[in-house]
Protein backbone atom coordinates (compact mmCIF):
# COMPACT_ATOMS: atom_id res chain seq x y z
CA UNK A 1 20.19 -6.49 -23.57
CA UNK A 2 20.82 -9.40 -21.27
CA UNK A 3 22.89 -7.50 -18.75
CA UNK A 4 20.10 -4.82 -18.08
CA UNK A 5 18.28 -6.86 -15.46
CA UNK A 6 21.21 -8.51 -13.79
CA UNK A 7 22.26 -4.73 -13.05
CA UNK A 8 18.90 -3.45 -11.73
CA UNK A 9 17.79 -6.56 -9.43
CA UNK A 10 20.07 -6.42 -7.01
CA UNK A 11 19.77 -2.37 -7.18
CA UNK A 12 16.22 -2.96 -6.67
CA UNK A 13 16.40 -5.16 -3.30
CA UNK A 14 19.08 -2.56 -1.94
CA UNK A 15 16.77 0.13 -2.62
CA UNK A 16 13.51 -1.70 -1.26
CA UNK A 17 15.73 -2.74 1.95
CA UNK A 18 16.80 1.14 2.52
CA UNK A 19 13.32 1.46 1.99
CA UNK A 20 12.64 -0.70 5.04
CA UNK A 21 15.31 0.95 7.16
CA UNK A 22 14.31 3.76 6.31
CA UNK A 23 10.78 3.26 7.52
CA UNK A 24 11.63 1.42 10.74
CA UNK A 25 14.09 4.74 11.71
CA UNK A 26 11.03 6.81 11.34
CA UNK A 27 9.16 4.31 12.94
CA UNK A 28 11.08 4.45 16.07
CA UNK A 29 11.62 7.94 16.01
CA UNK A 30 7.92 9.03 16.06
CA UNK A 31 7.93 6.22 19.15
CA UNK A 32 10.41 7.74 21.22
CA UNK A 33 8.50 11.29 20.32
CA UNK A 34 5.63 10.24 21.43
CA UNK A 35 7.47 8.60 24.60
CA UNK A 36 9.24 11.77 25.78
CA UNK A 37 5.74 13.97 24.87
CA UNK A 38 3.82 11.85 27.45
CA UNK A 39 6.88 12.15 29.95
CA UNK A 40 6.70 15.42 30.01
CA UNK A 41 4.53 17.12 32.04
């Protein structure tokens, strides 16, 4: 079963780069939270 890993690599790096967006989203978000909750008074 040649074909097996040819299909999951590249599955793999599109899953570990969502991954990374995925993380740098939250990332920001929980920066921009924190942001506007020291803003406010």
């Amino acid at each position: 079963m040649p074909t097996i890993p040819l299909l999951t690599a590249p599955w793999h790096g599109m899953a570990r780069r969502a991954e990374l967006t995925h993380v740098n989203a939250m990332r920001r978000v929980i920066f921009y939270a924190r942001g506007l909750f020291v803003a406010t008074p």
